[in-house]
N, C-alpha and C. Protein backbone atom coordinates (compact mmCIF):
# COMPACT_ATOMS: atom_id res chain seq x y z
N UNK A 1 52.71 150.44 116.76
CA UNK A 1 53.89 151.13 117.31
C UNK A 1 53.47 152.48 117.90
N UNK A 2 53.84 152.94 119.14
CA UNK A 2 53.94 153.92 120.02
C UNK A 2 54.22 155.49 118.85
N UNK A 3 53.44 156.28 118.33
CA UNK A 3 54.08 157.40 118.14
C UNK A 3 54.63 158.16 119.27
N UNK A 4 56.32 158.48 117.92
CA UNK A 4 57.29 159.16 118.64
C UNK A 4 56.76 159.99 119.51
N UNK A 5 57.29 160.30 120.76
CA UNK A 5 57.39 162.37 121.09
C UNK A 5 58.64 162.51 121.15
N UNK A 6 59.82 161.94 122.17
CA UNK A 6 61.02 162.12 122.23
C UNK A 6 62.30 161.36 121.37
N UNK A 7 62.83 162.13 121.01
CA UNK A 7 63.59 161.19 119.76
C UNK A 7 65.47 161.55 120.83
N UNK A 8 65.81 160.91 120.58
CA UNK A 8 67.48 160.62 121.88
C UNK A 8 68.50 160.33 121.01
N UNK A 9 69.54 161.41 120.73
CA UNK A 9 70.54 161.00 120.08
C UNK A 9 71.88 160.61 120.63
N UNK A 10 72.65 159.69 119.94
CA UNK A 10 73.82 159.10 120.70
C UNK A 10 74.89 160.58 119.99
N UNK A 11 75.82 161.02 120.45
CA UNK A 11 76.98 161.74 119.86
C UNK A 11 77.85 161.15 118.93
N UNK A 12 78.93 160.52 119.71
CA UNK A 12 80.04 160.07 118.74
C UNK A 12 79.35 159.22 117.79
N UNK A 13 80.20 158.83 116.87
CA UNK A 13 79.61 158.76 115.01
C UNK A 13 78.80 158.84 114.98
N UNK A 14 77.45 159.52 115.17
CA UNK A 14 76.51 160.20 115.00
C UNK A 14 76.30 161.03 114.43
N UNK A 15 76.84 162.13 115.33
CA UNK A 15 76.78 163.88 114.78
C UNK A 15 78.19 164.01 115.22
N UNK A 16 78.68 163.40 115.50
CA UNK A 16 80.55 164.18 115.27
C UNK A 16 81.63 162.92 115.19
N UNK A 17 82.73 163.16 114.44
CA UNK A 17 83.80 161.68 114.47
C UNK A 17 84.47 161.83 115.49
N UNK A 18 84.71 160.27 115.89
CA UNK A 18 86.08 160.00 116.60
C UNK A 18 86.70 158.54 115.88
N UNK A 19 88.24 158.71 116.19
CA UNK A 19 88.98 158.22 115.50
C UNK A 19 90.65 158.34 116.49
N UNK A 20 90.88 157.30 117.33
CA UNK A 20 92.30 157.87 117.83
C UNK A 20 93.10 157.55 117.00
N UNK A 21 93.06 156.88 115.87
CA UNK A 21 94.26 156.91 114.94
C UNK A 21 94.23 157.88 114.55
N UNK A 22 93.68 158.91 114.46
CA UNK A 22 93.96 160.18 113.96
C UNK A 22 95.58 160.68 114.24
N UNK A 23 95.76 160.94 115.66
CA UNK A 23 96.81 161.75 116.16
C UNK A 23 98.06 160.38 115.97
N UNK A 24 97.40 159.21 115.74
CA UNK A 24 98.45 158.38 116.59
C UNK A 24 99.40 157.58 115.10
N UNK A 25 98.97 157.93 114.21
CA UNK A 25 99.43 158.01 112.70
C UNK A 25 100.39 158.86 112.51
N UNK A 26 100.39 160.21 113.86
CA UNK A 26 101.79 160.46 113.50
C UNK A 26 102.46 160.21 114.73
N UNK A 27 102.40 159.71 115.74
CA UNK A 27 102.61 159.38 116.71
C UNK A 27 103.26 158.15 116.72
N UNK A 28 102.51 157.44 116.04
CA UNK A 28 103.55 155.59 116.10
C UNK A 28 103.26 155.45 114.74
N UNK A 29 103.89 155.64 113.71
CA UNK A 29 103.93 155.41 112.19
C UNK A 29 103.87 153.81 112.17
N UNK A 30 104.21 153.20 112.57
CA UNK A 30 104.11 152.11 112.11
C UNK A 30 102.79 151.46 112.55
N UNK A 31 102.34 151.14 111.45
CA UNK A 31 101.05 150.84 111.69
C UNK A 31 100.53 149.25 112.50
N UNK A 32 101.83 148.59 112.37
CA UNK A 32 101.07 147.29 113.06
C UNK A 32 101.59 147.54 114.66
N UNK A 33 102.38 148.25 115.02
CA UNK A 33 102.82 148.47 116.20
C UNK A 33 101.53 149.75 116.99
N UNK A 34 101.39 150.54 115.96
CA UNK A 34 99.96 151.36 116.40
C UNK A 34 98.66 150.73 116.57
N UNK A 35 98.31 149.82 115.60
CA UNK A 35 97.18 148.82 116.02
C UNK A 35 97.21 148.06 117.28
N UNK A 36 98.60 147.50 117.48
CA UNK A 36 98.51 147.14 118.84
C UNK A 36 98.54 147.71 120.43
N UNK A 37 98.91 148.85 119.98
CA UNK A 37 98.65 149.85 121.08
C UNK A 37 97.38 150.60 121.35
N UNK A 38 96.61 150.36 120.12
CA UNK A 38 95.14 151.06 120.19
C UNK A 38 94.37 149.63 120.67
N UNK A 39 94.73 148.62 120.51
CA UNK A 39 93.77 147.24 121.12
C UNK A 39 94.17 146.88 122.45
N UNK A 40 95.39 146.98 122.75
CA UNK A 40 95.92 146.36 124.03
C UNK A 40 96.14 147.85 124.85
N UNK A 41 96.44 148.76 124.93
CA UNK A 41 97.05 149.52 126.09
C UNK A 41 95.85 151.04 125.79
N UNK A 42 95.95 151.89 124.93
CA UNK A 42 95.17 152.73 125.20
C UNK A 42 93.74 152.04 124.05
N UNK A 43 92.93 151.44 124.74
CA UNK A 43 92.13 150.76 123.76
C UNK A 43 90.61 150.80 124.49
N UNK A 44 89.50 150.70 123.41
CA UNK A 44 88.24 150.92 124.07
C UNK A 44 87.51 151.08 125.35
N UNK A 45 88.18 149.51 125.84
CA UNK A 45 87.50 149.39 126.87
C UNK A 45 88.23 150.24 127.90
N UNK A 46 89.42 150.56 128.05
CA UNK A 46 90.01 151.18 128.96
C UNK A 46 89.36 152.50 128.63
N UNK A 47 89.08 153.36 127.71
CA UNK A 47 88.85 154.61 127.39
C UNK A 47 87.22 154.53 127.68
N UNK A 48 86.37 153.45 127.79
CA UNK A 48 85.35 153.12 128.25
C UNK A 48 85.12 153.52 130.02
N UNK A 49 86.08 153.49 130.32
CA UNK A 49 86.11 153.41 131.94
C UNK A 49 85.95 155.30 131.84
N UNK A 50 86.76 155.85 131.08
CA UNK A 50 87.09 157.07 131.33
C UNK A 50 85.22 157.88 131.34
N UNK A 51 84.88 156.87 130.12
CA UNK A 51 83.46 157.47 130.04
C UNK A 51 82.56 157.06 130.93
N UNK A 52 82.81 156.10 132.46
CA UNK A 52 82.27 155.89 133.12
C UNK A 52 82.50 157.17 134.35
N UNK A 53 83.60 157.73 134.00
CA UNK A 53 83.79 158.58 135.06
C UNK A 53 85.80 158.90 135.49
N UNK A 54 85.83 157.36 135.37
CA UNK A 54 87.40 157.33 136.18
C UNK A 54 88.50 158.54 135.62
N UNK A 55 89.32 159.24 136.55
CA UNK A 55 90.06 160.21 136.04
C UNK A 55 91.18 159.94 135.19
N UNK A 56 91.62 160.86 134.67
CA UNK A 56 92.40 160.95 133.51
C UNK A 56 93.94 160.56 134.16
N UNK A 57 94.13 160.85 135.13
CA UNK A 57 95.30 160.71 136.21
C UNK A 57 94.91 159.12 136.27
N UNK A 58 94.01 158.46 136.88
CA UNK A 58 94.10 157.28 137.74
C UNK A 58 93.90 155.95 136.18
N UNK A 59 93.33 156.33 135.31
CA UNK A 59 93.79 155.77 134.09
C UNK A 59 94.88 155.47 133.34
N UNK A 60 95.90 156.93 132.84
CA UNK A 60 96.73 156.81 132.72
C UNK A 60 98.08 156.44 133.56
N UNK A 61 97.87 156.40 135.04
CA UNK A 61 98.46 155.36 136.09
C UNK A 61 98.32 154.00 136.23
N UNK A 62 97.52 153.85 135.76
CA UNK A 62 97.06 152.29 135.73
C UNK A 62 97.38 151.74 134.52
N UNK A 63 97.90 152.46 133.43
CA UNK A 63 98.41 151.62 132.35
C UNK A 63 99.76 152.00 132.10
N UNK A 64 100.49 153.06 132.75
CA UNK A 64 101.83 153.20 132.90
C UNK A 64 102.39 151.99 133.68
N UNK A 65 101.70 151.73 134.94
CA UNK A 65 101.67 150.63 135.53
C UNK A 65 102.19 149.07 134.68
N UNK A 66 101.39 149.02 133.82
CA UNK A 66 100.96 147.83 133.11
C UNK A 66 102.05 147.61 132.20
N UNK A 67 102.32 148.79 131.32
CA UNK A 67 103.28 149.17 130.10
C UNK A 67 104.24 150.48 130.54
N UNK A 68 105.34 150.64 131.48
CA UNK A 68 105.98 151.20 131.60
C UNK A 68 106.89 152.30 130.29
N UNK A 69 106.81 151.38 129.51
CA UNK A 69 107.57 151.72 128.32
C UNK A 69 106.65 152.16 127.36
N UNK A 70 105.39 152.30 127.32
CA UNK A 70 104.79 152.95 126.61
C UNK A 70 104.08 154.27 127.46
N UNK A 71 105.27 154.57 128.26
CA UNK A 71 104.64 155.56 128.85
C UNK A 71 103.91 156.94 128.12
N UNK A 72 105.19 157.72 127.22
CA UNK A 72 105.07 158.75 126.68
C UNK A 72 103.66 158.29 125.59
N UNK A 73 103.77 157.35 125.56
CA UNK A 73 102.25 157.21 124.17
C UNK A 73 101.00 157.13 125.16
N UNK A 74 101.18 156.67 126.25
CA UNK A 74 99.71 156.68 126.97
C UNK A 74 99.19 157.93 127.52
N UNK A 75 100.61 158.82 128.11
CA UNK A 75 100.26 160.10 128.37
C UNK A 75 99.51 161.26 127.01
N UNK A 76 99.82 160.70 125.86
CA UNK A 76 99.89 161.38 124.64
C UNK A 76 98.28 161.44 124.85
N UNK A 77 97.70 160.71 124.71
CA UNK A 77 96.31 160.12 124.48
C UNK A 77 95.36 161.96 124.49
N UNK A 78 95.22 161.99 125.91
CA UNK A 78 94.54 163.14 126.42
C UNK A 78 94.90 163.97 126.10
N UNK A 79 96.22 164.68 125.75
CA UNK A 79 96.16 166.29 125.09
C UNK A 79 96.16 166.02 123.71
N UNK A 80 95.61 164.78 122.95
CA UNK A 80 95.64 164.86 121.67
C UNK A 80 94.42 164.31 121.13
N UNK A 81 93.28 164.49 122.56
CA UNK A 81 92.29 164.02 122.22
C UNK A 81 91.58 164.43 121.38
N UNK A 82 91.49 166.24 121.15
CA UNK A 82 90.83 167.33 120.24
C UNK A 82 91.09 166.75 119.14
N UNK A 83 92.38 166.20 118.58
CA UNK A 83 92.44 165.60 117.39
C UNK A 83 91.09 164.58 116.83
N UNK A 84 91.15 163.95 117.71
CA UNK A 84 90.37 162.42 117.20
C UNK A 84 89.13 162.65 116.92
N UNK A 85 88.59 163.68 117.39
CA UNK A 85 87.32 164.19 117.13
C UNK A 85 86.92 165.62 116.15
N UNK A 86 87.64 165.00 114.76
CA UNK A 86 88.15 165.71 113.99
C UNK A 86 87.21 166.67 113.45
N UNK A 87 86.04 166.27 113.26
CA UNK A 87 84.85 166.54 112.59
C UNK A 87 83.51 166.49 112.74
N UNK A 88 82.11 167.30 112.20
CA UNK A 88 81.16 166.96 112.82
C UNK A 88 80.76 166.05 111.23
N UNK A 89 79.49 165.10 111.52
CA UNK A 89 79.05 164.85 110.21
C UNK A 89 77.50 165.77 109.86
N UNK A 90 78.27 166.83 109.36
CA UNK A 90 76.81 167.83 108.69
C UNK A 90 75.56 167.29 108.58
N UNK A 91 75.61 166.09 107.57
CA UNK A 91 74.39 165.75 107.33
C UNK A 91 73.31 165.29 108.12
N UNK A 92 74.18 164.99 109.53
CA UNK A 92 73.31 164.17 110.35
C UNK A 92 72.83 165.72 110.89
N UNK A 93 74.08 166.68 111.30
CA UNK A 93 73.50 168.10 111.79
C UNK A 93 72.28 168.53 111.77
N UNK A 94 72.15 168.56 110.23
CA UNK A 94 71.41 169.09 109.40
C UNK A 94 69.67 168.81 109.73
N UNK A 95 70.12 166.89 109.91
CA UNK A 95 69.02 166.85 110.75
C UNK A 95 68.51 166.97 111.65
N UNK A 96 68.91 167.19 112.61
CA UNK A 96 69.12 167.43 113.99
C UNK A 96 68.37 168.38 114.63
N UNK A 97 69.20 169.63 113.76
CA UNK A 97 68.56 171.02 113.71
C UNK A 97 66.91 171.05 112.95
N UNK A 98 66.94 170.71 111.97
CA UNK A 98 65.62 170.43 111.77
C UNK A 98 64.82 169.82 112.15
N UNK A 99 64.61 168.74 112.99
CA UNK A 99 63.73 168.20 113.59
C UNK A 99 63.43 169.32 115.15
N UNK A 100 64.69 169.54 115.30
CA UNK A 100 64.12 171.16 116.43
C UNK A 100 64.04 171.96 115.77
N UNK A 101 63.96 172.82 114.69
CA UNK A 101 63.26 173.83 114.21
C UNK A 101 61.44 173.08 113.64
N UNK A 102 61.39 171.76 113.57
CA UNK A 102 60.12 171.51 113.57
C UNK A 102 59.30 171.64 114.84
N UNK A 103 59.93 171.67 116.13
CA UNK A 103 59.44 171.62 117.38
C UNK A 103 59.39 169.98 117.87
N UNK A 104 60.33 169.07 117.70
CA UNK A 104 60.62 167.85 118.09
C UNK A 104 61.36 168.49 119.84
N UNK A 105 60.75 167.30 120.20
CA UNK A 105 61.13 167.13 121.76
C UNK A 105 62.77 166.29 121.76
N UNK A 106 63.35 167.24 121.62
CA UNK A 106 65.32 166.75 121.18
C UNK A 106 66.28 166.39 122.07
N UNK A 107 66.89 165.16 123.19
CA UNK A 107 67.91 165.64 123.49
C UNK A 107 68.98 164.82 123.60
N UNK A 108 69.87 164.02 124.01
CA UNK A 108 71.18 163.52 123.73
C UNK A 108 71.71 163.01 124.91
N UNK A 109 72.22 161.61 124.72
CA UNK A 109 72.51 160.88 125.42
C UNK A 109 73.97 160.09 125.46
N UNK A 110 74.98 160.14 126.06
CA UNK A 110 75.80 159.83 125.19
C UNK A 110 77.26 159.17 126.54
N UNK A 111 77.87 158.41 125.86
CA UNK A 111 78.96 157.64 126.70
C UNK A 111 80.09 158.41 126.34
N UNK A 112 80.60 159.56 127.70
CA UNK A 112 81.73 160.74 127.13
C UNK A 112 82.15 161.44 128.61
N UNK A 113 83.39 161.17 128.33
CA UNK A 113 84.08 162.03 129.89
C UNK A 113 83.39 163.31 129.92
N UNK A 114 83.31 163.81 131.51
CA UNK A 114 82.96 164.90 131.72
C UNK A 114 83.96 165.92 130.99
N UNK A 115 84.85 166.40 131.08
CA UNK A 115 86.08 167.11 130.65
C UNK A 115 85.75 167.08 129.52
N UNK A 116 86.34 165.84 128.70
CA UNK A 116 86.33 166.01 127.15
C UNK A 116 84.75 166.45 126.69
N UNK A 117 83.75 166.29 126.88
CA UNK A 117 82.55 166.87 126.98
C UNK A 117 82.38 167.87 126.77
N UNK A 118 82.93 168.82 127.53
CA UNK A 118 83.09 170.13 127.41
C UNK A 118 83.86 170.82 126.70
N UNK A 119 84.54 170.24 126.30
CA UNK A 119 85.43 170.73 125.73
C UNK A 119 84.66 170.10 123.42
N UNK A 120 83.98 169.26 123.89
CA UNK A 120 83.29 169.43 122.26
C UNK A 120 82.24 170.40 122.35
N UNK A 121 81.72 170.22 123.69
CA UNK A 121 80.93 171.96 123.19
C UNK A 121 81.22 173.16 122.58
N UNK A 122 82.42 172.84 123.04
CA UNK A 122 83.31 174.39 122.52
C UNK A 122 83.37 174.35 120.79
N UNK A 123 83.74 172.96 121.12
CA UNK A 123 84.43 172.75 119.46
C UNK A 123 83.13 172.29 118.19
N UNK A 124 82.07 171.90 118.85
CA UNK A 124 80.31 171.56 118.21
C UNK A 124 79.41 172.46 118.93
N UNK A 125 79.01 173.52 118.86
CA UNK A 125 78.30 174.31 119.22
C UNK A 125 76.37 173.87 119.54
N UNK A 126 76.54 173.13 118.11
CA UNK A 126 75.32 172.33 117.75
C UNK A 126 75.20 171.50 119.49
N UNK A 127 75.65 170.60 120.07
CA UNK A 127 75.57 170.05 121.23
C UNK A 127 75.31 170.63 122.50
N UNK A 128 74.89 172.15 122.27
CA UNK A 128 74.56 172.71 123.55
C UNK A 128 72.69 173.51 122.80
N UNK A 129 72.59 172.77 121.96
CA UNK A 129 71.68 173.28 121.10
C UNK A 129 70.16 172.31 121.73
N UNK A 130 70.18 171.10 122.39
CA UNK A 130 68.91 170.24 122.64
C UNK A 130 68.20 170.87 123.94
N UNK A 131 67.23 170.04 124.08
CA UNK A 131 66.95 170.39 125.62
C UNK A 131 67.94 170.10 126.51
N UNK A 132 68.72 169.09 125.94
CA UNK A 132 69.52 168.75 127.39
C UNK A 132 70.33 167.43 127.09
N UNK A 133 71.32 166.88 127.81
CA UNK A 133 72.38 165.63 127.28
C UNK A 133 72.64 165.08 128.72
N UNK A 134 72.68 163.87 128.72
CA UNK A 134 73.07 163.33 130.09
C UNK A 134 74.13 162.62 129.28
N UNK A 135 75.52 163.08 130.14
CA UNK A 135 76.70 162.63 129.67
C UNK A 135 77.57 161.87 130.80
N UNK A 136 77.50 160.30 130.31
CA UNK A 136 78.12 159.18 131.17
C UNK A 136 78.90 159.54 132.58
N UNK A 137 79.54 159.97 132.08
CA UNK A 137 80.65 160.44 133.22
C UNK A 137 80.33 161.38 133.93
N UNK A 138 79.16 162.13 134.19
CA UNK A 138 78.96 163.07 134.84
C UNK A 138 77.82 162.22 136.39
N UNK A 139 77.15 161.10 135.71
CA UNK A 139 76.65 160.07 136.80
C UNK A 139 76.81 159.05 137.09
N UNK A 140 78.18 158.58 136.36
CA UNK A 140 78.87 157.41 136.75
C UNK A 140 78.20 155.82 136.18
N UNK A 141 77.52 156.13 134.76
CA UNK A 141 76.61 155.16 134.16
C UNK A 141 76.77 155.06 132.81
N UNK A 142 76.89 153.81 132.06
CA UNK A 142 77.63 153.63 130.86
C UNK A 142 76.58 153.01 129.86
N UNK A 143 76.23 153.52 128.65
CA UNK A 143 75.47 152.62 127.64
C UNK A 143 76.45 151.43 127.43
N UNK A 144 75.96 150.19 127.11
CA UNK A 144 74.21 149.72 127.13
C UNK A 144 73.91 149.53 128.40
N UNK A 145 73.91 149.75 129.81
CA UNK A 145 73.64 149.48 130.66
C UNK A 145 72.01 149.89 131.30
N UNK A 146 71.20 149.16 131.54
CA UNK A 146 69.68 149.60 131.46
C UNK A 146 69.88 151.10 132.70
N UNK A 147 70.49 151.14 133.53
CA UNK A 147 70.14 152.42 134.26
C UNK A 147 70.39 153.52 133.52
N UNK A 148 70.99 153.63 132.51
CA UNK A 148 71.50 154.84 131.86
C UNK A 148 70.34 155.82 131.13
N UNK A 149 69.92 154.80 130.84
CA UNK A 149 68.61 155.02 129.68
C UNK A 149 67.43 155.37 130.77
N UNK A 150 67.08 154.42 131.52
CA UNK A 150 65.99 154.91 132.80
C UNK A 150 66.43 156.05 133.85
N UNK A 151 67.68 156.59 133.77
CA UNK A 151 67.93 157.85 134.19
C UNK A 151 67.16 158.79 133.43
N UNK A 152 68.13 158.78 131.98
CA UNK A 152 67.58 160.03 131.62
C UNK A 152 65.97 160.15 131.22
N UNK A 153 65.81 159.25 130.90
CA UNK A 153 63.78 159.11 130.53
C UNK A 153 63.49 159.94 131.75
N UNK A 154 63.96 159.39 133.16
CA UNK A 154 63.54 160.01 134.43
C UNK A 154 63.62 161.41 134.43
N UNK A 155 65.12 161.87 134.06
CA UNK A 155 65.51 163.61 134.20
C UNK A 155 64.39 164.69 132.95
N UNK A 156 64.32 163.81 131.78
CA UNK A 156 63.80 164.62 131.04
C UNK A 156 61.80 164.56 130.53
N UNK A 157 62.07 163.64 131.78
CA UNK A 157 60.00 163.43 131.95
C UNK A 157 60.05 162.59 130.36
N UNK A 158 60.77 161.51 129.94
CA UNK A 158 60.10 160.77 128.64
C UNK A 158 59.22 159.77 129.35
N UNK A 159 58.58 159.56 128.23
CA UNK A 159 57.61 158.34 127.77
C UNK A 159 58.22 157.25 127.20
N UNK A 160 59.03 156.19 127.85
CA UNK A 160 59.97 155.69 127.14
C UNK A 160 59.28 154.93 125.77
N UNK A 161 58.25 154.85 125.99
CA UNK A 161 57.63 153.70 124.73
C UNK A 161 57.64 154.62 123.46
N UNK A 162 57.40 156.15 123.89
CA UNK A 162 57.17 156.89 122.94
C UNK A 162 58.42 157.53 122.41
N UNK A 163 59.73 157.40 122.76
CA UNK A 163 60.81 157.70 123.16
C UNK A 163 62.05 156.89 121.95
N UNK A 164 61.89 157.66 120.60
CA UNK A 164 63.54 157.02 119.61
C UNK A 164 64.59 157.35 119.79
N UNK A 165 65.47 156.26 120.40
CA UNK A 165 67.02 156.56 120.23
C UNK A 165 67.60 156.01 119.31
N UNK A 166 68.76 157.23 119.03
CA UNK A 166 69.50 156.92 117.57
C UNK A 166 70.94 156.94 117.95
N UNK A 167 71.61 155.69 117.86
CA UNK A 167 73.14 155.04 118.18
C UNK A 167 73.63 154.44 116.99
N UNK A 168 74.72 154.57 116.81
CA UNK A 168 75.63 153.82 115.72
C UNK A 168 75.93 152.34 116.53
N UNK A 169 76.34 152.19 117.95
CA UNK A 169 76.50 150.81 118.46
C UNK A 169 75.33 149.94 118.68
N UNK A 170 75.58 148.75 118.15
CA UNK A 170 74.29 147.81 118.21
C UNK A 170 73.88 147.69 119.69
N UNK A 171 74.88 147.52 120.55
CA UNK A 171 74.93 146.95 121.85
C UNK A 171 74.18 147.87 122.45
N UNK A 172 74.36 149.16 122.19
CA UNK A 172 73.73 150.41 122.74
C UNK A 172 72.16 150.38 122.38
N UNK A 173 71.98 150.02 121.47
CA UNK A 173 70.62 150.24 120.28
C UNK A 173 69.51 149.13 121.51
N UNK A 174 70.31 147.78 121.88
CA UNK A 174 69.62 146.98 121.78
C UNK A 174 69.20 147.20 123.75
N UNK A 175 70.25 147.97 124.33
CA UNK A 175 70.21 148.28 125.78
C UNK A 175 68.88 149.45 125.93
N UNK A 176 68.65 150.47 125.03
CA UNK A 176 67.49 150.98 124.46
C UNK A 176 66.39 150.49 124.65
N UNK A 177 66.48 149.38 123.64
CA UNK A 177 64.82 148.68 123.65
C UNK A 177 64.62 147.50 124.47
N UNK A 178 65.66 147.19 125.34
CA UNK A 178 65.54 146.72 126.62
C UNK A 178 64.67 147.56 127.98
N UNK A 179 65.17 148.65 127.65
CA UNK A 179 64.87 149.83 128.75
C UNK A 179 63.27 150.31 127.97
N UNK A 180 62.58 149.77 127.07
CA UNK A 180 61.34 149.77 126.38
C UNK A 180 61.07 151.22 125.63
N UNK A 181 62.30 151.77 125.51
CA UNK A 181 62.42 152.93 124.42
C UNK A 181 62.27 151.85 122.80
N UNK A 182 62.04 153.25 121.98
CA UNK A 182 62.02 152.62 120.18
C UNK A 182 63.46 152.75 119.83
N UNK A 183 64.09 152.11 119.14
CA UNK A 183 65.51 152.72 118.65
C UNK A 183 66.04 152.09 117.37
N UNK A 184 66.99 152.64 116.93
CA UNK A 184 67.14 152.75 115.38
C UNK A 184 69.00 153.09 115.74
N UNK A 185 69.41 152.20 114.68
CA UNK A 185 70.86 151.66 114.75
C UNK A 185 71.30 153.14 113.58
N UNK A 186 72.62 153.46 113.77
CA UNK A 186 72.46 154.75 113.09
C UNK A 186 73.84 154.17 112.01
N UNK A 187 73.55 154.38 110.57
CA UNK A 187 74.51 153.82 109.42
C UNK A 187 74.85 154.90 108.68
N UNK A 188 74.21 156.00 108.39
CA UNK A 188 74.24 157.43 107.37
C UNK A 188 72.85 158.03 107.68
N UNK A 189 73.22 159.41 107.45
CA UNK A 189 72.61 160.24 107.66
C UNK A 189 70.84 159.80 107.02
N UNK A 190 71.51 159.59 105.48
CA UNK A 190 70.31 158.71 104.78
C UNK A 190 69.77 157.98 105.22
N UNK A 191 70.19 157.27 105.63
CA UNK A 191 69.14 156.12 106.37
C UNK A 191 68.61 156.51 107.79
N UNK A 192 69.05 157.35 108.17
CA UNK A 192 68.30 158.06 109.94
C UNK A 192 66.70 158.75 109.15
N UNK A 193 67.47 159.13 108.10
CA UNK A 193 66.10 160.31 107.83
C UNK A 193 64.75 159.41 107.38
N UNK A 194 65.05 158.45 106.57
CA UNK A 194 64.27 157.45 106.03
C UNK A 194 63.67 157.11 107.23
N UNK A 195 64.72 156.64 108.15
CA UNK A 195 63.95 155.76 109.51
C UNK A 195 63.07 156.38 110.13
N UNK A 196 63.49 157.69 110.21
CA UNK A 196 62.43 159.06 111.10
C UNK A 196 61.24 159.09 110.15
N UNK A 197 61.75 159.32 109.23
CA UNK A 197 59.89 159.76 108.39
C UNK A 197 58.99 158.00 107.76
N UNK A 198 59.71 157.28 108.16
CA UNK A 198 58.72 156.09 108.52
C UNK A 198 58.06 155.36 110.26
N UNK A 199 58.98 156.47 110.66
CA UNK A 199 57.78 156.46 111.66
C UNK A 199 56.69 157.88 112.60
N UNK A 200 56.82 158.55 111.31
CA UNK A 200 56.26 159.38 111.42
C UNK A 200 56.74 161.19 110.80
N UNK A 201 57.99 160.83 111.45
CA UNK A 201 58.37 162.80 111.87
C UNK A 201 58.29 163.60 110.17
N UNK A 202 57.73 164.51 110.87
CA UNK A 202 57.61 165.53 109.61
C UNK A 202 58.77 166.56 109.91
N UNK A 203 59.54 166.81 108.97
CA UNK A 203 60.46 167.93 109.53
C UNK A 203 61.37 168.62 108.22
């Protein structure tokens, strides 16, 4: 196996939560009527597009469109996004920061509107902390998709062979080592650290 130099972290459940039931628990109390509005109308794949780029306007038009009557809940989505991203998870922080206070080559890769992006910088400070983040929506390219990954290797001079990314989505993990990066499926903090210091990192 390739020793590491660049190690690539994914964001969301990573190093910070998201969760739109957060806001939407008080928003549509009833919970089987909220499940179906988080699968069918404001639901992954549509919020997937957003992280490809598409605007917040031409999204939420396109499913007012669809569901007229769920208008006021689709508009809700975006000013209650700060909610859903309630928290960072420390422990992973923790590591994070330490592998750059060891002098690890650090930076972050991640499927996330431009806008809302910026707006977790504000709110995770830690995320303006790497060398650098190529964030989906800012070049119109979505994990697992192989260009995403051969972008940024490109922007940040990696070695992809030498190159660990760390994602909580399998699909993502496996678009990774397609693109001939190393990568490691992310479950708890515990188990990232284990994974790192078996393949090497001292930190």
């Amino acid at each position: 196996m390739t020793p590491i130099k660049h190690i690539v972290f994914d964001i969301g459940r990573v190093l910070i939560h998201y969760d739109p039931n957060i806001p939407y628990q008080r928003l549509i109390p009833d919970e089987a009527q909220r499940r179906w509005f988080l699968e069918e109308v404001c639901s992954n794949a549509w919020n997937l597009e957003q992280d490809r780029g598409r605007s917040w306007a031409d999204a939420e038009a396109l499913l007012i469109a669809a569901h007229p009557d769920q208008a006021a809940m689709i508009r809700a989505f975006r000013p209650h996004w700060h909610e859903m991203v309630s928290h960072s998870y420390q422990d992973s922080v923790v590591i994070l920061r330490k592998l750059l206070a060891a002098g690890y080559d650090v930076t972050m890769l991640t499927n996330f509107h431009s806008e809302t992006f910026a707006e977790a910088q504000k709110m995770f400070p830690f995320l303006t902390e790497t060398r650098g983040v190529t964030v989906s929506g800012d070049i119109a390219l979505i994990k697992p998709d192989r260009a995403i990954y051969e972008r940024h290797a490109a922007d940040f001079a990696l070695d992809p062979a030498a190159t660990l990314f760390i994602d909580d989505n399998l699909a993502n993990v496996d678009g990774a080592r397609a693109a001939g990066w190393q990568a490691i499926q992310f479950t708890s903090a515990e188990q990232m650290e284990r994974d790192l210091r078996e393949r090497g990192m001292r930190f």
